[in-house]
N, C-alpha and C. Protein backbone atom coordinates (compact mmCIF):
# COMPACT_ATOMS: atom_id res chain seq x y z
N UNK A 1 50.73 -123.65 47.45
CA UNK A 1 51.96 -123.53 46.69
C UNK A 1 52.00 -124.69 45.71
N UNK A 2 51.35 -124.56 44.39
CA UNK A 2 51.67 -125.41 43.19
C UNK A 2 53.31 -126.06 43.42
N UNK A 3 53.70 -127.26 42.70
CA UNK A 3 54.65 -127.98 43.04
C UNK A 3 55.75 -127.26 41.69
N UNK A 4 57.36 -127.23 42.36
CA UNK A 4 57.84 -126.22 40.71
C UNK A 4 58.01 -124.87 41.10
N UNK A 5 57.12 -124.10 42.35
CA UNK A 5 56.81 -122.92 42.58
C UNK A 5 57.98 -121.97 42.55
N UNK A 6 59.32 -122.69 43.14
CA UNK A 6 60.33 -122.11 43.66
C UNK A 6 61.53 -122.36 42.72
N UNK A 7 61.09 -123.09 41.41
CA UNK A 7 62.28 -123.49 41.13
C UNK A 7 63.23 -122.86 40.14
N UNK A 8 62.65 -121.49 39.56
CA UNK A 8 63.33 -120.45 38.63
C UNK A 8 64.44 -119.31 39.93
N UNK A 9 63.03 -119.52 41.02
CA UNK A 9 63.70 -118.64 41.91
C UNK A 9 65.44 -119.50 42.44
N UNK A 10 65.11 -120.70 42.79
CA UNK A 10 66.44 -121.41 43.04
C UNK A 10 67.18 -121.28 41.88
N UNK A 11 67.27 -121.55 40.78
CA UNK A 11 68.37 -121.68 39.50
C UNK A 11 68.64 -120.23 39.26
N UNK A 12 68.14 -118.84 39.80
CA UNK A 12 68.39 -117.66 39.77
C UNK A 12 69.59 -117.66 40.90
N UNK A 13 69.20 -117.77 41.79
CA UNK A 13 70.07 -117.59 43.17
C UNK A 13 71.08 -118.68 43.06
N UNK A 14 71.26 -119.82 43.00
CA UNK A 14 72.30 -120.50 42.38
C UNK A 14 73.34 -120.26 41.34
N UNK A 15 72.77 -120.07 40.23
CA UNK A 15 73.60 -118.43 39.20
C UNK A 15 73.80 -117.29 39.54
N UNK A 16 73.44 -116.96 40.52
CA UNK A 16 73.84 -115.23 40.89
C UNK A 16 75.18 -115.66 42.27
N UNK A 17 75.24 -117.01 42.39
CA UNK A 17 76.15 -117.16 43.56
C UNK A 17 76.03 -116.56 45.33
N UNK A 18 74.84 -116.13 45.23
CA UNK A 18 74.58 -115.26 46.63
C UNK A 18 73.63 -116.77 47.44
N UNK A 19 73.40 -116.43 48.66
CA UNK A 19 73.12 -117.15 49.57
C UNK A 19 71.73 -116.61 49.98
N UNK A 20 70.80 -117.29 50.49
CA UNK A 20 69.31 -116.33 50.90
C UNK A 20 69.93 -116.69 52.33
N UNK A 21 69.53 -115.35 52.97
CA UNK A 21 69.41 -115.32 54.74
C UNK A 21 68.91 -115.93 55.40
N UNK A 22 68.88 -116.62 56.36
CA UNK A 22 67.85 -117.24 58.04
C UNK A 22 67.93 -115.68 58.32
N UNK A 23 66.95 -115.36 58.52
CA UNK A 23 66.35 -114.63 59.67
C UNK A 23 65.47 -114.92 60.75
N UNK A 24 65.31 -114.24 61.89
CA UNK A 24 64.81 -114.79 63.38
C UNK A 24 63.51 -113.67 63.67
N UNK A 25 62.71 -114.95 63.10
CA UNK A 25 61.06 -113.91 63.19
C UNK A 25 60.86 -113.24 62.25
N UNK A 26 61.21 -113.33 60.83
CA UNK A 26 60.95 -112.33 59.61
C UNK A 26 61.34 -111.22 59.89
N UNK A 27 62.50 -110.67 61.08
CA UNK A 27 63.34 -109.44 60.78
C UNK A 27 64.65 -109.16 59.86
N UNK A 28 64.47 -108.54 59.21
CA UNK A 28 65.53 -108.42 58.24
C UNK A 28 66.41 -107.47 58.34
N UNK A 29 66.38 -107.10 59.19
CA UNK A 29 67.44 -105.92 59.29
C UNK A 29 68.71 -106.82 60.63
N UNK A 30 68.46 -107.64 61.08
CA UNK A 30 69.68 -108.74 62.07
C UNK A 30 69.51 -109.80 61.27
N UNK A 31 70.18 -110.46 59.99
CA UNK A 31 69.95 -111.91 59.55
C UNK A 31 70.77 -112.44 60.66
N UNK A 32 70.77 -113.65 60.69
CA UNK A 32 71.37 -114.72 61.70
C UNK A 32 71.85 -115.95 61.27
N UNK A 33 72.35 -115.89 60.17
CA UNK A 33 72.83 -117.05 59.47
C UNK A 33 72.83 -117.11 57.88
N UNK A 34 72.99 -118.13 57.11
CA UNK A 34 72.64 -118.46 55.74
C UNK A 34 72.28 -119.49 55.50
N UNK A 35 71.28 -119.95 53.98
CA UNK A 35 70.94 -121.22 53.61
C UNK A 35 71.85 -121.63 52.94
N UNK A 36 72.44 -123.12 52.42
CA UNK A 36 72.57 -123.62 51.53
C UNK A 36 72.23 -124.83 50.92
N UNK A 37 72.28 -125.32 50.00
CA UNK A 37 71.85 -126.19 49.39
C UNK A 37 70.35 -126.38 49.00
N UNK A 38 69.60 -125.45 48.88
CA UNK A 38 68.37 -125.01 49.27
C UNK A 38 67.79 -126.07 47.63
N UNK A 39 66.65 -126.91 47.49
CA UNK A 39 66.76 -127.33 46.95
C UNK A 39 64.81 -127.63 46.67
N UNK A 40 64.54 -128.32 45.66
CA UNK A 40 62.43 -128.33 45.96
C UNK A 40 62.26 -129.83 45.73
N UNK A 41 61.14 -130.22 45.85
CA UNK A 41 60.50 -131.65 45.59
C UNK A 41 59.28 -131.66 45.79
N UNK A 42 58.43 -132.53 45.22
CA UNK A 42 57.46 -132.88 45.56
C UNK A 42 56.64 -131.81 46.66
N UNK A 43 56.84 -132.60 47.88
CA UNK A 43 56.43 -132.33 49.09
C UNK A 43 57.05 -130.90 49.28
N UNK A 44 57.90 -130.05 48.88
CA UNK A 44 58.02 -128.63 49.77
C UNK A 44 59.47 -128.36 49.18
N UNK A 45 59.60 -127.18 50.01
CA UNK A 45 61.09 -126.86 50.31
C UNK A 45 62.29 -127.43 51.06
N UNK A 46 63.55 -127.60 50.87
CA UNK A 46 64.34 -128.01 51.71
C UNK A 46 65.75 -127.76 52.01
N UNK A 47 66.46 -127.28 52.80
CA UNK A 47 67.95 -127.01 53.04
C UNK A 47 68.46 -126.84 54.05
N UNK A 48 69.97 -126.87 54.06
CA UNK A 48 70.53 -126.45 54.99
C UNK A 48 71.01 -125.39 55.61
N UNK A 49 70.95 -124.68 56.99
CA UNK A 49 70.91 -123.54 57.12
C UNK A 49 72.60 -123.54 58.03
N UNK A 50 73.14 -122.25 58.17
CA UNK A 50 74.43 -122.38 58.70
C UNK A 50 74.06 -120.85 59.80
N UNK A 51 74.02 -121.14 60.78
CA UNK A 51 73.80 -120.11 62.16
C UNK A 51 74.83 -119.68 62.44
N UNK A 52 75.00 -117.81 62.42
CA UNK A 52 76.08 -117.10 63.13
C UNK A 52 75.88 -116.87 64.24
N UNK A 53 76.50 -117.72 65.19
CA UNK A 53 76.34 -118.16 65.89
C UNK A 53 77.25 -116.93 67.22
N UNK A 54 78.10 -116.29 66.36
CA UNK A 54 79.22 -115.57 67.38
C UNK A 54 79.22 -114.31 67.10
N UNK A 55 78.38 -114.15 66.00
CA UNK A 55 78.01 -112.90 65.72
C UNK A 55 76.51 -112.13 65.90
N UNK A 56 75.48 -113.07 65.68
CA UNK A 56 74.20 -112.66 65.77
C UNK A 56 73.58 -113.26 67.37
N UNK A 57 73.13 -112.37 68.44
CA UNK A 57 72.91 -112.95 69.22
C UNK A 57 71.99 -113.74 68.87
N UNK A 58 70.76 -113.12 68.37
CA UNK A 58 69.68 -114.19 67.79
C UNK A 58 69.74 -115.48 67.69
N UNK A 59 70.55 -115.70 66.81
CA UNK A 59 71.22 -116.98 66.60
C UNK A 59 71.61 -118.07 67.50
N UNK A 60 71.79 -117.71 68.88
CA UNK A 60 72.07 -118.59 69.96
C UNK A 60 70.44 -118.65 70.64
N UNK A 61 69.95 -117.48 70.73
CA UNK A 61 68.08 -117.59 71.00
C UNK A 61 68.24 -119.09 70.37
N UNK A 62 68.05 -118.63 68.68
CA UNK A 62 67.63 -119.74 68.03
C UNK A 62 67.72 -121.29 67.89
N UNK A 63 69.07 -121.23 68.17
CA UNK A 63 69.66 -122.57 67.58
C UNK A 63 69.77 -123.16 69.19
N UNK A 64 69.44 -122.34 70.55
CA UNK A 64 68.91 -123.24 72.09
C UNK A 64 67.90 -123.60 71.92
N UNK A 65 67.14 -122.71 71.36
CA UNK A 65 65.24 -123.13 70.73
C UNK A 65 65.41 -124.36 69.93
N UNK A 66 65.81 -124.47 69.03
CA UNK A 66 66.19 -125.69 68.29
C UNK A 66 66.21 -126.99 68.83
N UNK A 67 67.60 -126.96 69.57
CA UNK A 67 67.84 -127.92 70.07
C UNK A 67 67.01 -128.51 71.08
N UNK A 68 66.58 -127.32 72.03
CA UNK A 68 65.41 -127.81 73.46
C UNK A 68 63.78 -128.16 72.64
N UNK A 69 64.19 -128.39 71.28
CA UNK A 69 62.72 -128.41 70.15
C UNK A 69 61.42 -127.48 70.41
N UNK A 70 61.76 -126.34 71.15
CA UNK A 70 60.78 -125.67 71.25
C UNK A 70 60.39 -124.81 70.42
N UNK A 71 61.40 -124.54 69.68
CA UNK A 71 61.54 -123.52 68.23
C UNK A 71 61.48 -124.38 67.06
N UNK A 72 60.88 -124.70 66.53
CA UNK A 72 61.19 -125.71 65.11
C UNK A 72 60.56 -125.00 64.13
N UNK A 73 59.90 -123.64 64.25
CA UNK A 73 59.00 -123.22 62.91
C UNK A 73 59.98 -122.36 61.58
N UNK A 74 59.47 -122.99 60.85
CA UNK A 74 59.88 -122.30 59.47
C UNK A 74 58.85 -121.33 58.79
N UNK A 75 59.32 -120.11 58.17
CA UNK A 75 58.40 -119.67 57.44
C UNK A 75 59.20 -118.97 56.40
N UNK A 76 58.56 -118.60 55.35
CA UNK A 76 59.07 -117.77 54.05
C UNK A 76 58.68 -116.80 53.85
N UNK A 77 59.74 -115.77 53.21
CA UNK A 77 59.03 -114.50 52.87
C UNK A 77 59.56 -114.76 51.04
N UNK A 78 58.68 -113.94 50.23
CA UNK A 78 58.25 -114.50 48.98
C UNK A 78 57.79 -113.21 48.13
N UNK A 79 57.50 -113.22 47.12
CA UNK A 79 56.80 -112.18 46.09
C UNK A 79 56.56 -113.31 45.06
N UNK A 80 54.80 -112.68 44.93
CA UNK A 80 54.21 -113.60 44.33
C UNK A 80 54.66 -113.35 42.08
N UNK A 81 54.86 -114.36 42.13
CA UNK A 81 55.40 -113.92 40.47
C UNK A 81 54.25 -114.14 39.65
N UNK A 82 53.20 -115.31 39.66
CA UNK A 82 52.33 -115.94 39.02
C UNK A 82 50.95 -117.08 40.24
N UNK A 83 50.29 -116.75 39.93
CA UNK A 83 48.95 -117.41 41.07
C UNK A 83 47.44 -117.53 40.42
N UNK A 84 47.20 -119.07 40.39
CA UNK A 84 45.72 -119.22 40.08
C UNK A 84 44.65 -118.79 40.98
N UNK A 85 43.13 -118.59 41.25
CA UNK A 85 42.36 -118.26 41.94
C UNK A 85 41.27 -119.06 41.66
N UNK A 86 40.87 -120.07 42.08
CA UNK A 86 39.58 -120.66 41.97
C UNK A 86 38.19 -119.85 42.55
N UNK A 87 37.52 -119.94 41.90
CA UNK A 87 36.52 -119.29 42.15
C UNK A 87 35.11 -119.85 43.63
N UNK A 88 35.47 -121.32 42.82
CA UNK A 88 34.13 -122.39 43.69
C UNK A 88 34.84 -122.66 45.21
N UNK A 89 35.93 -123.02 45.11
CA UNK A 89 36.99 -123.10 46.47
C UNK A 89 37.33 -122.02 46.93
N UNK A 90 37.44 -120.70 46.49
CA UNK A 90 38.24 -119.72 47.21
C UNK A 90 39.92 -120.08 47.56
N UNK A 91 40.44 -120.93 46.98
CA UNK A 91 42.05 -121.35 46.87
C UNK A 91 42.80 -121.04 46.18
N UNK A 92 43.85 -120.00 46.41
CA UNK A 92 44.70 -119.29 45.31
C UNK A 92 45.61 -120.33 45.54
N UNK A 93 46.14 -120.70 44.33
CA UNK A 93 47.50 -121.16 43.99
C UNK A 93 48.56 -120.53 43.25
N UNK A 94 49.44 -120.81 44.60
CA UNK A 94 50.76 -119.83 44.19
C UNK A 94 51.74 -120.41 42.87
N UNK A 95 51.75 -120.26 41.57
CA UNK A 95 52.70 -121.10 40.97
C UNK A 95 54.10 -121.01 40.61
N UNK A 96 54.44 -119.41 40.92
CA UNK A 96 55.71 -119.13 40.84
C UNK A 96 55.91 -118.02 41.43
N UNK A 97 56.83 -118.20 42.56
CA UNK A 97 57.29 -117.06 43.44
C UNK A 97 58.90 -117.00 43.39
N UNK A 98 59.28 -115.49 43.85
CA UNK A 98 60.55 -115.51 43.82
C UNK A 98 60.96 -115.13 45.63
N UNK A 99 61.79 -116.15 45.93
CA UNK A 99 62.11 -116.83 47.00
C UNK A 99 63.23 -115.59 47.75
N UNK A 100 63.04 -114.39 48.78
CA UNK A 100 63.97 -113.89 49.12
C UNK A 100 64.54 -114.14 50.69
N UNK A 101 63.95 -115.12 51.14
CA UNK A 101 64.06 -115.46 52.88
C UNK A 101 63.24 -116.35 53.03
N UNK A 102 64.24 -116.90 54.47
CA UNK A 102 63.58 -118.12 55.07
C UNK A 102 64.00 -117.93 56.67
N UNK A 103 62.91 -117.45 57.40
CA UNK A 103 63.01 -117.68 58.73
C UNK A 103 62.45 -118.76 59.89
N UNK A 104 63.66 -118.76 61.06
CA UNK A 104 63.36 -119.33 61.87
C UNK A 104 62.38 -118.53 62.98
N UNK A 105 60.87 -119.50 62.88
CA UNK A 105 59.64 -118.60 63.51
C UNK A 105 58.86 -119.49 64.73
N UNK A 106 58.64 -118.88 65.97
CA UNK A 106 57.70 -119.83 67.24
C UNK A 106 56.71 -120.31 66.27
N UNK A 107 56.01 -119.54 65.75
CA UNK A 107 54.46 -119.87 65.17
C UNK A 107 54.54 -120.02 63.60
N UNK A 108 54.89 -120.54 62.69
CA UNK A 108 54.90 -120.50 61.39
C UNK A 108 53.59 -120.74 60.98
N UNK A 109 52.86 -119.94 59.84
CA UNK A 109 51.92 -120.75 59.24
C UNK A 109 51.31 -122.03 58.84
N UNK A 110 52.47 -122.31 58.50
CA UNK A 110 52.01 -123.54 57.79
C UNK A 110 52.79 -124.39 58.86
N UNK A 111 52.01 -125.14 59.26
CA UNK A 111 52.11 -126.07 60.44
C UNK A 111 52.88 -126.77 60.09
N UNK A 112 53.74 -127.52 59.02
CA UNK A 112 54.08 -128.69 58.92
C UNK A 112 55.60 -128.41 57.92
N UNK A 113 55.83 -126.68 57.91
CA UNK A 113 57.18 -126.24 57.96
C UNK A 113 57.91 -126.30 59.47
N UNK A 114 58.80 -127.09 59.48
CA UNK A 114 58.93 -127.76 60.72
C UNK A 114 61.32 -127.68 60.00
N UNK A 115 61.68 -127.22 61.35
CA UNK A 115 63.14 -127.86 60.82
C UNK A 115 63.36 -129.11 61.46
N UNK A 116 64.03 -130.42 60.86
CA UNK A 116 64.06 -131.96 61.18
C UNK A 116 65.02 -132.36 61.71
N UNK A 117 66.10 -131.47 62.04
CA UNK A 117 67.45 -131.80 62.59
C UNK A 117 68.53 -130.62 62.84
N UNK A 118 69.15 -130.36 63.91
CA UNK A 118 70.35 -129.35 64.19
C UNK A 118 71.20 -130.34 64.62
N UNK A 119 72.02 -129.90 63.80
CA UNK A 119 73.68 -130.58 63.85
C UNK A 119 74.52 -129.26 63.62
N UNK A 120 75.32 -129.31 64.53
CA UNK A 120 76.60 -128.76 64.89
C UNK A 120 77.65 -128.89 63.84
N UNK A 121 78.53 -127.98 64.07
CA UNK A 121 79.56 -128.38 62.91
C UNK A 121 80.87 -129.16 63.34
N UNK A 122 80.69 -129.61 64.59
CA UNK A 122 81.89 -130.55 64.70
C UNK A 122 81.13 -131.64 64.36
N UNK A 123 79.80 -132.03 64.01
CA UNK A 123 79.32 -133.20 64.08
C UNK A 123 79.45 -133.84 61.95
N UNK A 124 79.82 -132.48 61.70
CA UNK A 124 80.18 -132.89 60.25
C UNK A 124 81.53 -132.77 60.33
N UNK A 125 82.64 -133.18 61.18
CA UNK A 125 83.77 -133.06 60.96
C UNK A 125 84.81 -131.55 60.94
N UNK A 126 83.76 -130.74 61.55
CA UNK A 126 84.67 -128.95 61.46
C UNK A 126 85.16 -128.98 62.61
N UNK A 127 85.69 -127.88 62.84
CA UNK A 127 86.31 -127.56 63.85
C UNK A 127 85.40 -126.16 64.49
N UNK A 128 84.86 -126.11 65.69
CA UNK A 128 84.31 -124.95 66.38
C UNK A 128 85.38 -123.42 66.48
N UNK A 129 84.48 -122.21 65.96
CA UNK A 129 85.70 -120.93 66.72
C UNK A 129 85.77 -121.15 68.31
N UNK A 130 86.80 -120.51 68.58
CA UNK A 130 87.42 -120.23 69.69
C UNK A 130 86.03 -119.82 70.47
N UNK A 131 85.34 -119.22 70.46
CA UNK A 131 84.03 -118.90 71.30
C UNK A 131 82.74 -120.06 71.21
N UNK A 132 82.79 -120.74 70.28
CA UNK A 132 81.93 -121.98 70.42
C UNK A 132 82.06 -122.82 71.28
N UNK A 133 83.64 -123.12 71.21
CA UNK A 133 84.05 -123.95 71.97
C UNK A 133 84.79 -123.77 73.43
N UNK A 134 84.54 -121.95 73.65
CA UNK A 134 84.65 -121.75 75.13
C UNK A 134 83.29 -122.27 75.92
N UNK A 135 82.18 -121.67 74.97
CA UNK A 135 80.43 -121.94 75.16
C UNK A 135 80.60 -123.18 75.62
N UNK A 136 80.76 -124.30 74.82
CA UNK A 136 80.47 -125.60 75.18
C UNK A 136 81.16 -125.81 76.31
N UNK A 137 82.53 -125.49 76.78
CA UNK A 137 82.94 -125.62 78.00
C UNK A 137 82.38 -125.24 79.27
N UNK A 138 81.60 -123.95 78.83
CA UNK A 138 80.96 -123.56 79.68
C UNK A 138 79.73 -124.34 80.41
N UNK A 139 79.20 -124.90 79.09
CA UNK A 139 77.95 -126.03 79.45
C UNK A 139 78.60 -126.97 80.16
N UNK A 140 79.66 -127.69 79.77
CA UNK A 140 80.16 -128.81 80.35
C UNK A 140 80.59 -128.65 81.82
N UNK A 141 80.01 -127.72 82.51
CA UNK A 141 80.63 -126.90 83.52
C UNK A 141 81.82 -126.63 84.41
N UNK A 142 82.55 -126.04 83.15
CA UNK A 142 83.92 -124.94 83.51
C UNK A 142 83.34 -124.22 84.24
N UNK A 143 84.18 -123.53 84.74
CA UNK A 143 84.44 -121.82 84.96
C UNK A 143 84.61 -121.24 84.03
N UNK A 144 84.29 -119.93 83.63
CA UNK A 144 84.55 -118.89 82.47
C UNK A 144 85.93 -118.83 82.67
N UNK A 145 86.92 -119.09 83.50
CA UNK A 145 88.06 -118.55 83.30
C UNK A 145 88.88 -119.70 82.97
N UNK A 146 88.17 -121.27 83.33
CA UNK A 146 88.95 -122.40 83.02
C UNK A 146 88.44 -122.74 81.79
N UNK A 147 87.49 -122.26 81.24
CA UNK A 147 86.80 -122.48 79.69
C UNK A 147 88.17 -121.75 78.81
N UNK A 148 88.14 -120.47 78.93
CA UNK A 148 88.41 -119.67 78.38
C UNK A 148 90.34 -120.09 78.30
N UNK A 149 91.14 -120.81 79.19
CA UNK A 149 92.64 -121.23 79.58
C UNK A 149 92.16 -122.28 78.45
N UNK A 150 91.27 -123.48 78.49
CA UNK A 150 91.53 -124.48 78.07
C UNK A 150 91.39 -124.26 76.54
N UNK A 151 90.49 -123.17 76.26
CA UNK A 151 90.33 -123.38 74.84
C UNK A 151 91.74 -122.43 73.68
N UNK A 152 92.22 -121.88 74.96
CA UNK A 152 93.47 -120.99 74.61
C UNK A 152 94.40 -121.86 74.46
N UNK A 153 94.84 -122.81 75.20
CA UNK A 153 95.45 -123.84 75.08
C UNK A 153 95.45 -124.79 74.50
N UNK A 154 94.33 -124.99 74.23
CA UNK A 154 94.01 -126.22 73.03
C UNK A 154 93.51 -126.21 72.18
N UNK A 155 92.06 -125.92 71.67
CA UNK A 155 91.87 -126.00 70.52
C UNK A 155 92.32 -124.85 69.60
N UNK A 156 93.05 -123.42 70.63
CA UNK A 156 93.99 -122.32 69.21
C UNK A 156 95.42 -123.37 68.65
N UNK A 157 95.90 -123.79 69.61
CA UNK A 157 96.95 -124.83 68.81
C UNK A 157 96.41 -125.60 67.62
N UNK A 158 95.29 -126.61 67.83
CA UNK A 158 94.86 -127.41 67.03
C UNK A 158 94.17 -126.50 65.78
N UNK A 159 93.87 -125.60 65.89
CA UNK A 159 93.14 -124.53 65.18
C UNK A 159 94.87 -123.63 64.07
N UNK A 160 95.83 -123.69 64.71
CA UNK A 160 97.04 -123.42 64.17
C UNK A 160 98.02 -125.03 63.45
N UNK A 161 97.39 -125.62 64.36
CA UNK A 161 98.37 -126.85 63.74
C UNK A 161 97.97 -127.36 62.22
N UNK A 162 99.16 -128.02 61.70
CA UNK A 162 99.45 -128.45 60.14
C UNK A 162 98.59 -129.80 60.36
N UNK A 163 98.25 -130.33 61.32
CA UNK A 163 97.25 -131.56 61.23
C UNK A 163 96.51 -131.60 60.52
N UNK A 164 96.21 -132.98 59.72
CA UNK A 164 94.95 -133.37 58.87
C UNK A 164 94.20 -133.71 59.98
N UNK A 165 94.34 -134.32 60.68
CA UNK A 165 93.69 -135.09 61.66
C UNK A 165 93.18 -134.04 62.83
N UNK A 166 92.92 -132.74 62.58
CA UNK A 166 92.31 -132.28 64.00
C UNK A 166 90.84 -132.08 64.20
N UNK A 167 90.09 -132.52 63.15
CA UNK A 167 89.18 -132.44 63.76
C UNK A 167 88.81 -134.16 64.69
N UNK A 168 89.32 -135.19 64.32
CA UNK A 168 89.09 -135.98 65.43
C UNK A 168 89.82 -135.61 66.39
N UNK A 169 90.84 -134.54 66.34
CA UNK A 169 91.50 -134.85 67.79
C UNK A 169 90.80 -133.94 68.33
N UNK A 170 89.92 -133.06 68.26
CA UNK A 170 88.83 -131.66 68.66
C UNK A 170 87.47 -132.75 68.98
N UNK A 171 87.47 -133.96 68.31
CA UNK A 171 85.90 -134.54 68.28
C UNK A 171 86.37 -135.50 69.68
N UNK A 172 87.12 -135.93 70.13
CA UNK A 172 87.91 -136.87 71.03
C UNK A 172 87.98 -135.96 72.15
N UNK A 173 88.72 -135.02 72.37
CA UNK A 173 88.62 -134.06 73.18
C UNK A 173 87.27 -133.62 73.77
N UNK A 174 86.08 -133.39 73.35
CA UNK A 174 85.43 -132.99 73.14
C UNK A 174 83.98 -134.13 74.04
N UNK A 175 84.57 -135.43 73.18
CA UNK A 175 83.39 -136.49 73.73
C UNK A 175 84.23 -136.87 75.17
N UNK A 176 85.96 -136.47 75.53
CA UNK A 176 86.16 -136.93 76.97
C UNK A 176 85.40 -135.89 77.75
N UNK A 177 85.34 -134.54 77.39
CA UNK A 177 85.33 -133.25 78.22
C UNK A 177 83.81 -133.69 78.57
N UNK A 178 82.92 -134.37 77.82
CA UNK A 178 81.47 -134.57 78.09
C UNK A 178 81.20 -135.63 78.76
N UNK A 179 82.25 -136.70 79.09
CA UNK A 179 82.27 -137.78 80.51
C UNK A 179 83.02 -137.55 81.94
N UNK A 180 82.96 -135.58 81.81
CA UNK A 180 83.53 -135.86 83.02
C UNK A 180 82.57 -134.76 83.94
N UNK A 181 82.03 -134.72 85.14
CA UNK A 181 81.75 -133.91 85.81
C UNK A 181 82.65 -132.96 87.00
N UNK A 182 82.34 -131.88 87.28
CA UNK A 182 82.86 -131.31 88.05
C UNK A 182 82.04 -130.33 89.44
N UNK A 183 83.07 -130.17 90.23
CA UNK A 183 82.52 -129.40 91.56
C UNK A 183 83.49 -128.05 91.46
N UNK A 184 82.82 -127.00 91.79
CA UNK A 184 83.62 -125.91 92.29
C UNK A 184 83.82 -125.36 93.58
């Protein structure tokens, strides 16, 4: 991939206002999220991806793979626009492709498409849906039925309330619920 390769395809999709898909294993018919900020340099491709997380089961496959780092592969799907062919090397170079997907893959080609970090969205200051944050209760080990009271009780208020301030009071909540253990 010549360096530049991607970058008509980005200033297209940036002007057209649409988002390219995460998909899980190059299936396209279940996407499982969206990119943004998708951006090139030097060294490669790079962005941020946002996982539907409550909608695509995939997406929870994925983003446990993630986190337990057993899943980290990236790969692209592409149409080639323009490509050199050396003859003495046998090395095509790709110089301009138009960029329609980016999946999360066990085995990616290219070894060193790798994702470098999963962060959560309370960890940028959001607030989790009502089912994220039953999930996490669940990890923290609730009961499904005391997950499901507490998050009815608390974070739909905080999720309704006029507060500026709720996502620390969701991030506070959140780091006590993770110092405490329980027995059933």
């Amino acid at each position: 991939m010549a360096p530049g390769a991607f970058s008509n395809s980005l200033d297209a999709l940036k002007k057209s206002g649409r988002a390219l898909p995460v998909l899980w294993q190059h299936d396209s018919y279940t996407p499982i999220g969206s990119w943004a900020g998708l951006k090139e340099d030097d060294k490669g491709l790079y962005g941020d991806g946002d996982l539907w997380i409550d909608e695509a089961p995939n997406a929870r496959i994925a983003y446990r793979g993630m986190k337990a780092k057993a899943i980290t592969g990236l790969s692209i799907g592409y149409y080639v626009l323009s490509s050199d062919y050396n003859e003495k090397t046998g090395i095509r170079t790709l110089n301009e492709v138009d960029l329609v997907e980016i999946s999360i893959v066990t085995n990616p080609a290219n070894a060193n498409a790798r994702i470098d970090a999963v962060k959560s969205i309370i960890a940028h200051g959001g607030l989790p849906s009502l089912p994220e944050f039953e999930r996490f209760l669940r990890e923290a080990g609730f009961s499904k039925s005391m997950a499901a009271v507490i998050a009815n009780r608390g974070l739909k208020h905080l999720l309704q309330s006029e507060s500026g301030d709720m996502a620390n009071d969701v991030n506070r909540l959140l780091d006590g619920l993770k110092s405490l253990t329980f027995k059933e």
